[in-house]
Protein backbone atom coordinates (compact mmCIF):
# COMPACT_ATOMS: atom_id res chain seq x y z
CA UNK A 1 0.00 0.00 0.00
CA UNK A 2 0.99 3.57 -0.55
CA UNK A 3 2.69 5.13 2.50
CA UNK A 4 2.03 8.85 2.97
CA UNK A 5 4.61 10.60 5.20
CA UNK A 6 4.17 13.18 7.93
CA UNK A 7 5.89 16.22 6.39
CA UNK A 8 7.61 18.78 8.83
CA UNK A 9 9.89 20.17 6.38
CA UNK A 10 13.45 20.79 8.08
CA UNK A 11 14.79 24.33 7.13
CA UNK A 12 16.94 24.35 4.25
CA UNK A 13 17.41 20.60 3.85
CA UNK A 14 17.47 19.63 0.14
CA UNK A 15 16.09 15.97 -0.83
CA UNK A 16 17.77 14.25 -3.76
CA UNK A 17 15.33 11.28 -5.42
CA UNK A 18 17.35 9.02 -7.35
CA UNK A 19 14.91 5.65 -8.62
CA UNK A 20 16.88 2.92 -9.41
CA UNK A 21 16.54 -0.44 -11.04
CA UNK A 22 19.44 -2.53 -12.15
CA UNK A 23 21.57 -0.12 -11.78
CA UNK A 24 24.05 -2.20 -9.71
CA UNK A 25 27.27 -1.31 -12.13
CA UNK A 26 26.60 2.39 -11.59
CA UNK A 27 24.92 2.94 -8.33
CA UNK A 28 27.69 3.14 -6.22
CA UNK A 29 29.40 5.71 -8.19
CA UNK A 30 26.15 7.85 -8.58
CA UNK A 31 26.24 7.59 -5.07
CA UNK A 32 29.73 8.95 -4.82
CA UNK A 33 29.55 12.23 -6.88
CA UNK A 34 26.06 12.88 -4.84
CA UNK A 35 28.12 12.78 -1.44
CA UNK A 36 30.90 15.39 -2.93
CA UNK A 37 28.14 17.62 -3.95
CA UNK A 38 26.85 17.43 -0.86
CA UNK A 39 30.13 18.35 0.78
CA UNK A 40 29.98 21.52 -1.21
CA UNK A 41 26.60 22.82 -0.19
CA UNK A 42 25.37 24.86 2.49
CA UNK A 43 22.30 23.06 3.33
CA UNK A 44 21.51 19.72 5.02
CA UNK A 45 20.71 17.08 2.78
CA UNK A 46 19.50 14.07 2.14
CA UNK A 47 19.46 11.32 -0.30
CA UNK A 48 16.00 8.56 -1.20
CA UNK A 49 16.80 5.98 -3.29
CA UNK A 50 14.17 3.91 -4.36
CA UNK A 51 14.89 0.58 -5.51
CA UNK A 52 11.89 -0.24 -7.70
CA UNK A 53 11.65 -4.26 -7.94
CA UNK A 54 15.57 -4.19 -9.30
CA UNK A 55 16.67 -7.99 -9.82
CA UNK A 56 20.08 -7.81 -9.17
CA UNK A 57 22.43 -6.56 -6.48
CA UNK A 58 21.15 -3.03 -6.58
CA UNK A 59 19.14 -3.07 -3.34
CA UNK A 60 21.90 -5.00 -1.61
CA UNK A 61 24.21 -1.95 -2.39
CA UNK A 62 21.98 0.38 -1.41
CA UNK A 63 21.30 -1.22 2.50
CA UNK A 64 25.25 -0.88 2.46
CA UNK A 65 25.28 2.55 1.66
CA UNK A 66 22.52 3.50 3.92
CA UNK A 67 23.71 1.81 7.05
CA UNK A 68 27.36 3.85 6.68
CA UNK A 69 25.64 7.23 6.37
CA UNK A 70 22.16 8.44 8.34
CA UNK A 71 21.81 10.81 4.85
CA UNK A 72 20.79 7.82 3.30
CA UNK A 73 17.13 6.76 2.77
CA UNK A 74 16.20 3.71 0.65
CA UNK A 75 12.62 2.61 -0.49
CA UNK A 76 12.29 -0.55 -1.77
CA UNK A 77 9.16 -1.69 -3.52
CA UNK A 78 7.57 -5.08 -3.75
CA UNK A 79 8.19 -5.37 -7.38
CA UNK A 80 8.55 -3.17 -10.29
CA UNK A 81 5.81 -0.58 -11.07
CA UNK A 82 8.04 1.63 -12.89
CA UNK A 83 10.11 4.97 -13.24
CA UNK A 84 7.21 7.31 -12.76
CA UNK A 85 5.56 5.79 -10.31
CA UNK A 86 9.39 5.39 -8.25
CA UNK A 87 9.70 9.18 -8.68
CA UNK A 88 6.42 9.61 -6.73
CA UNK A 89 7.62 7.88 -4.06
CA UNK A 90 10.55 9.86 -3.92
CA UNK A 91 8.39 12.77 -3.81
CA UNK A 92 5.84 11.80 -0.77
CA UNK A 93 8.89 10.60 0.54
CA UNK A 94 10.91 13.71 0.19
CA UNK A 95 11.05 16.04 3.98
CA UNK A 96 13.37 18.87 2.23
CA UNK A 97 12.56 22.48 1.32
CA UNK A 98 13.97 21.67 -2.02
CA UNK A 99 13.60 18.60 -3.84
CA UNK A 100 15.91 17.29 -6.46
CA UNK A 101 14.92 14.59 -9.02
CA UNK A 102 17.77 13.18 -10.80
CA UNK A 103 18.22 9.30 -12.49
CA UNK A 104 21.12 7.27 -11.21
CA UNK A 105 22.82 6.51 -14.69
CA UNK A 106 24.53 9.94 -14.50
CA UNK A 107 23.24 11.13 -18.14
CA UNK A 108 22.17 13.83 -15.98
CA UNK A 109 24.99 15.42 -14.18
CA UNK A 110 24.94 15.56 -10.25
CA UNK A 111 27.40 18.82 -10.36
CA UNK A 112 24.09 20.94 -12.11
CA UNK A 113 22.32 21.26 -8.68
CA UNK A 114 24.25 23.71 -7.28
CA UNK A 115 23.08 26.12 -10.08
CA UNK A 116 19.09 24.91 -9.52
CA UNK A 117 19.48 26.32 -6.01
CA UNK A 118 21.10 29.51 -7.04
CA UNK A 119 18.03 29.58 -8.80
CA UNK A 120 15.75 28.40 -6.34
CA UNK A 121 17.30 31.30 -4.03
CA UNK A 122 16.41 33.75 -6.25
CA UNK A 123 12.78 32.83 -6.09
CA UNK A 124 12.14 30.31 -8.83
CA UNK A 125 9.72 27.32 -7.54
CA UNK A 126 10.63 25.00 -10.26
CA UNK A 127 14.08 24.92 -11.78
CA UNK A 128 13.98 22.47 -14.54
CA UNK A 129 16.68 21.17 -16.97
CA UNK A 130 16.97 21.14 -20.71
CA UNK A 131 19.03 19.38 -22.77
CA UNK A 132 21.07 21.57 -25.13
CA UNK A 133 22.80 18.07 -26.20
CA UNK A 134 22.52 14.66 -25.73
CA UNK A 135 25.63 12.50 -26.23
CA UNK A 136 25.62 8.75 -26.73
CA UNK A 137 22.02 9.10 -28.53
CA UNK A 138 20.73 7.36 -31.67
CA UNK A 139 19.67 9.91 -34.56
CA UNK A 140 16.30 7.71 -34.21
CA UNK A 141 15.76 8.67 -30.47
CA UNK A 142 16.74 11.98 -30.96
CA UNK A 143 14.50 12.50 -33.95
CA UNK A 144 11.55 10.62 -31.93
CA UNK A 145 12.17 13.00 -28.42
CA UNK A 146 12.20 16.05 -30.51
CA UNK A 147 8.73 14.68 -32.26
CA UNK A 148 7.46 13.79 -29.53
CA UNK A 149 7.87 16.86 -27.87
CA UNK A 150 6.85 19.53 -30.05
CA UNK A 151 3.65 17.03 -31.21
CA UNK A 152 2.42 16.96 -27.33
CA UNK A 153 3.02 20.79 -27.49
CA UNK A 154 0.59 21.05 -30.40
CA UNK A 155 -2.18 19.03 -28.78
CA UNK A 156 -1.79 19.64 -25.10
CA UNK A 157 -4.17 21.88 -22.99
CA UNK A 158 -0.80 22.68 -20.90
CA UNK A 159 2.70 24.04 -22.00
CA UNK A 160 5.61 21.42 -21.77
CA UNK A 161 8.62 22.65 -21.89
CA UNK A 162 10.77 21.03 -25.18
CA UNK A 163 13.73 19.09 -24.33
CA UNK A 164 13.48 18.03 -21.02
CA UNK A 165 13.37 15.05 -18.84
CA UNK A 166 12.49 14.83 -15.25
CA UNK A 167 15.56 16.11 -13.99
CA UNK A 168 14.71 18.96 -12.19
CA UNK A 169 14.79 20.40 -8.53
CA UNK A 170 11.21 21.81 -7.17
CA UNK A 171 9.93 23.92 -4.39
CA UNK A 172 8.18 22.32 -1.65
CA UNK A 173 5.23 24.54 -2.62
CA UNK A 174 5.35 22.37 -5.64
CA UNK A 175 5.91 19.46 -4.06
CA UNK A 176 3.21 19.89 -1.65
CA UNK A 177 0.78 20.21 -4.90
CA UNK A 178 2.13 16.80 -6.29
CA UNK A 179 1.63 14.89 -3.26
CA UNK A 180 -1.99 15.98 -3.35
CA UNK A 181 -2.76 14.77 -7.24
CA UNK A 182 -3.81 10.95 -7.25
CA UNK A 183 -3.67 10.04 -10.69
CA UNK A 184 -2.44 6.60 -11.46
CA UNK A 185 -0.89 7.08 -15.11
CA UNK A 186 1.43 9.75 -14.20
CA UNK A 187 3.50 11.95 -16.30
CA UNK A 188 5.65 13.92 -13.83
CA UNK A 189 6.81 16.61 -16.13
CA UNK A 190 3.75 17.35 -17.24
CA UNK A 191 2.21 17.27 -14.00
CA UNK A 192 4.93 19.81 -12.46
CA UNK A 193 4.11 22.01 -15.69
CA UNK A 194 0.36 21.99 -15.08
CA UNK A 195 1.37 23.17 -11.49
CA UNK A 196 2.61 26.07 -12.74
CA UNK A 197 4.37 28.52 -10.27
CA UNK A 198 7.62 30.56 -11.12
CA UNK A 199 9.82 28.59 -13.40
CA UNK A 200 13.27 28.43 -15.01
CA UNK A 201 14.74 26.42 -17.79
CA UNK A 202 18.86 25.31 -17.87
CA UNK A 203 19.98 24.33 -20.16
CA UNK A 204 23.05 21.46 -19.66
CA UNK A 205 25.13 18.87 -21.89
CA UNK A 206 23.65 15.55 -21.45
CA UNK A 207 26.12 12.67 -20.89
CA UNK A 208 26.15 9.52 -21.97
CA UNK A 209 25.18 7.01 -19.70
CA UNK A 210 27.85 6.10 -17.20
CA UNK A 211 27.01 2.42 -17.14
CA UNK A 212 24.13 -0.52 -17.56
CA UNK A 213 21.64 -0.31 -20.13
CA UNK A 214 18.87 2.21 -21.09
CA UNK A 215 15.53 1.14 -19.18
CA UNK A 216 13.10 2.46 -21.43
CA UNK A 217 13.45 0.48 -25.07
CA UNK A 218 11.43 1.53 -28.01
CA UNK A 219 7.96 -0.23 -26.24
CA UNK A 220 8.21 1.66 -23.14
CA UNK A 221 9.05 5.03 -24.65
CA UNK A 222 5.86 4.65 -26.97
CA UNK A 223 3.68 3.85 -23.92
CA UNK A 224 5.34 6.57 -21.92
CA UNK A 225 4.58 8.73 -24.98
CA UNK A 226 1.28 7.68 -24.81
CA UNK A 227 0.32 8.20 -20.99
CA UNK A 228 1.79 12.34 -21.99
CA UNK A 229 -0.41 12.64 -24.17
CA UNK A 230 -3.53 10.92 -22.91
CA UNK A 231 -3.01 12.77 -19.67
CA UNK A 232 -3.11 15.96 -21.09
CA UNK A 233 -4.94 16.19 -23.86
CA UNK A 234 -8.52 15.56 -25.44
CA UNK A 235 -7.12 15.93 -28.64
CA UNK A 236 -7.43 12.53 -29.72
CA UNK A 237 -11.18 12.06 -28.45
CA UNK A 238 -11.41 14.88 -30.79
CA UNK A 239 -9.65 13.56 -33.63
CA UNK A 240 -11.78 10.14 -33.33
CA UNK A 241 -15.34 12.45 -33.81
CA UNK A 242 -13.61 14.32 -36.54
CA UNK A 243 -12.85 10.95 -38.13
CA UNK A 244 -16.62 10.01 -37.46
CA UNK A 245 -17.76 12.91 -39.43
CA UNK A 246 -15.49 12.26 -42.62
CA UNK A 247 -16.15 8.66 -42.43
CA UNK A 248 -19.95 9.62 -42.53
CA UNK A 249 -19.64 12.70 -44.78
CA UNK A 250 -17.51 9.76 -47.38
CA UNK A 251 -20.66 6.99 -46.48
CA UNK A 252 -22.91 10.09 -47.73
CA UNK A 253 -21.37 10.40 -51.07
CA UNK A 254 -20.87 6.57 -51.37
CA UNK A 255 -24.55 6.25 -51.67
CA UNK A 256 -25.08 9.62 -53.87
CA UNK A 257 -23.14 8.10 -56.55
CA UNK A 258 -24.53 4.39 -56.03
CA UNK A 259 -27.87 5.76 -56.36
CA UNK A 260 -26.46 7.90 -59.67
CA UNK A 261 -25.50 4.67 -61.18
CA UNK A 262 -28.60 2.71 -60.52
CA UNK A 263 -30.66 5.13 -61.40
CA UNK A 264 -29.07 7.12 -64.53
CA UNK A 265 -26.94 4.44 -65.90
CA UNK A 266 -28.38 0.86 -64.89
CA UNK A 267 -24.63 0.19 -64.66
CA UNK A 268 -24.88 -1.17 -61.14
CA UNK A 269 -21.62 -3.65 -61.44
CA UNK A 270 -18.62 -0.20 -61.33
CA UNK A 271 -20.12 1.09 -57.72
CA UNK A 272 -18.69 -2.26 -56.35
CA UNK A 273 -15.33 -0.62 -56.32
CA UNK A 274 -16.52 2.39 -54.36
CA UNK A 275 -18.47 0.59 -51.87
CA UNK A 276 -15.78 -1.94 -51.04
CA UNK A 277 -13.47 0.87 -50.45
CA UNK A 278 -16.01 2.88 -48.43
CA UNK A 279 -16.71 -0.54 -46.42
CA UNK A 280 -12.96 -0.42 -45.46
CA UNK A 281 -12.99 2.88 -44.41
CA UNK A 282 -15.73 2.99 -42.33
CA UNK A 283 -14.41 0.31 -40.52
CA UNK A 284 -11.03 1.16 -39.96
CA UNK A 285 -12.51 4.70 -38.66
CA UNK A 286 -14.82 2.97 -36.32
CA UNK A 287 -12.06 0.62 -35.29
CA UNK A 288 -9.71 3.90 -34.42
CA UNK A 289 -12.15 5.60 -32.93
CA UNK A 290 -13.15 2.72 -30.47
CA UNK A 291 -9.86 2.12 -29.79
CA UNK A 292 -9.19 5.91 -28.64
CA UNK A 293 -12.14 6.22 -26.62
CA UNK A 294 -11.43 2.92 -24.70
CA UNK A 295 -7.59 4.33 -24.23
CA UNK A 296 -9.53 6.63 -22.26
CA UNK A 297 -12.17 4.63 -21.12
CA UNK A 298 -9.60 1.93 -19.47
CA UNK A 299 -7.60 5.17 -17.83
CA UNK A 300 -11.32 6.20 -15.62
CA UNK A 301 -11.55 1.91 -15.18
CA UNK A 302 -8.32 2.17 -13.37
CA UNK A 303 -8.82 5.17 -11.39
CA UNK A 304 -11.87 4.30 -9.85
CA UNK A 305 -10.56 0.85 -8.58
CA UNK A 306 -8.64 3.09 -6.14
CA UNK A 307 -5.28 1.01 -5.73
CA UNK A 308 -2.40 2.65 -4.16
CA UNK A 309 0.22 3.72 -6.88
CA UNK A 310 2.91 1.69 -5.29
CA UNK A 311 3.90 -0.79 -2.32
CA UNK A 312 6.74 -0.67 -0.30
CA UNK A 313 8.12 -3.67 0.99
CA UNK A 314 11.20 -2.23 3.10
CA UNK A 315 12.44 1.13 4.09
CA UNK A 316 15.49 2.48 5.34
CA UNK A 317 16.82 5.55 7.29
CA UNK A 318 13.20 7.21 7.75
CA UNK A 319 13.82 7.38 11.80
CA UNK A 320 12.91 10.61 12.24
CA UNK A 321 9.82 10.67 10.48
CA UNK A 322 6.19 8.72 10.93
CA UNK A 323 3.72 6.86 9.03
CA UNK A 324 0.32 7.76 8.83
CA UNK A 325 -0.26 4.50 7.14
CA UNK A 326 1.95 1.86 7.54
CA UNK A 327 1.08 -1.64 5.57
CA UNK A 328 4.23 -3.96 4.58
């Protein structure tokens, strides 16, 4: 079940989330660069890892790491349920007056949070980045993110910024407005856009990844894809009645010029051509636009069954802070 945590927000303490799974090549390093940053700061901070279902050594590492610093917090869920979902943890986890979302492959780098609280100081509430480049990238997912991003633009009722990711650090105003949305197919950038408040963009070199494998192949970045744009958009309910109309205004002259043959010609036998074709469209329209409205139909389905958006099965380091629900 989903644990909610008491917040009492310690003065400037910042909160790093960093979700993991299979990450046990790179983890340790991650871990590494995060402490040096941390040595640089003026602020108290904190790290939450969240070790969703990994199957190798990853959450072993992790109870290490923990036990030889009290900065250390680990979640560990009861299986997989994925990145977004592991960032959300993070966040109801997350105690700081800053919060700092970062993944642990080190594409994005550690040593850019310094500037996101020079930022935050300033007065910003959201300090996201942006990736001016993005090494170790195939032309195809480069050509797909920039797509992607500019075609959710287009359709969306809310602004997403172009470029970025979900590396960002956030206000706990913000924060505080996340932990109250319930939604269960989440789209975190999109969700801290809709938020709104004062925001900044930097921009940064993205590196390529420091170790492991990518954890989002083609299948997951379409259904990721997917979940942005269903989330924030009725766009494609739209398209599907626009696609009605044309399919009827096409059934419409289908019969106009089956009734002209019949009628002025007696040459019945041509009009076969035209009303197989017609036959095919109309289905294939139907077929799309069932298919969009049950996209959207399955989304309320899962809402209303009311599950919790993850289970934990261990945590670690949370001492100092209580459960208002507690269910393991």
């Amino acid at each position: 079940m989903q644990d909610s945590f008491d917040q009492a927000p310690t003065r400037n303490l910042l909160s790093v989330i960093v979700p993991c799974y299979n990450e046990q090549e790179v983890i340790e390093t991650t871990h590494a660069r995060l402490m040096e940053l941390f040595a640089t700061l003026d602020l108290d901070c904190e790290v939450i890892y969240i070790n969703d279902g990994s199957r190798d050594r990853t959450l072993e590492i992790l109870k290490r790491l923990q036990q030889s610093d009290d900065r250390v917090r680990v979640l560990s869920f009861s299986r997989n349920f994925g990145h977004q979902l592991a960032v959300s943890a993070g966040i109801d986890a997350a105690a700081g007056d800053a919060v700092v979302l970062i993944d642990s492959d080190l594409q994005d780098p550690p040593e850019l949070i310094p500037e996101m609280v020079a930022k935050w100081r300033e007065g910003y509430h959201v300090v996201y980045g942006v990736r001016a480049q993005r090494a170790g990238e195939s032309a195809f997912k480069l050509l797909t993110a920039k797509a992607f991003y500019r075609m959710i633009n287009v359709i969306s009722d809310v602004a997403i910024p172009l470029d970025t990711g979900d590396f960002r650090l956030m206000d706990r105003r913000v924060v505080a407005v996340l932990q109250n949305m319930p939604e269960r197919d989440r789209f975190v950038r999109g969700m801290v856009s809709w938020v709104g408040f004062k925001q900044f963009a930097l921009p940064y070199a993205r590196a390529e990844r420091a170790a492991g494998e990518s954890k989002y192949p083609l299948r997951k970045m379409l259904l990721f894809a997917l979940d942005g744009v269903i989330s924030f958009s009725l766009v494609p309910l739209r398209i599907a009645t626009a696609c009605g109309f044309l399919a009827a205004a096409m059934a419409v002259l289908g019969i106009l010029y089956a009734l002209f043959l019949r009628l002025f010609t007696g040459n019945w036998a041509p009009g076969f051509t035209l009303l197989f074709i017609s036959i095919f469209f109309l289905g294939a329209a139907t077929l799309m636009s069932l298919g969009i409205v049950g996209e959207y139909v399955g989304r309320i389905y899962r809402e209303l069954k009311r599950r919790p958006l993850y289970i934990i099965d261990e945590r670690l380091g949370f001492r100092n802070r209580t459960l208002a629900t507690q269910v393991d």
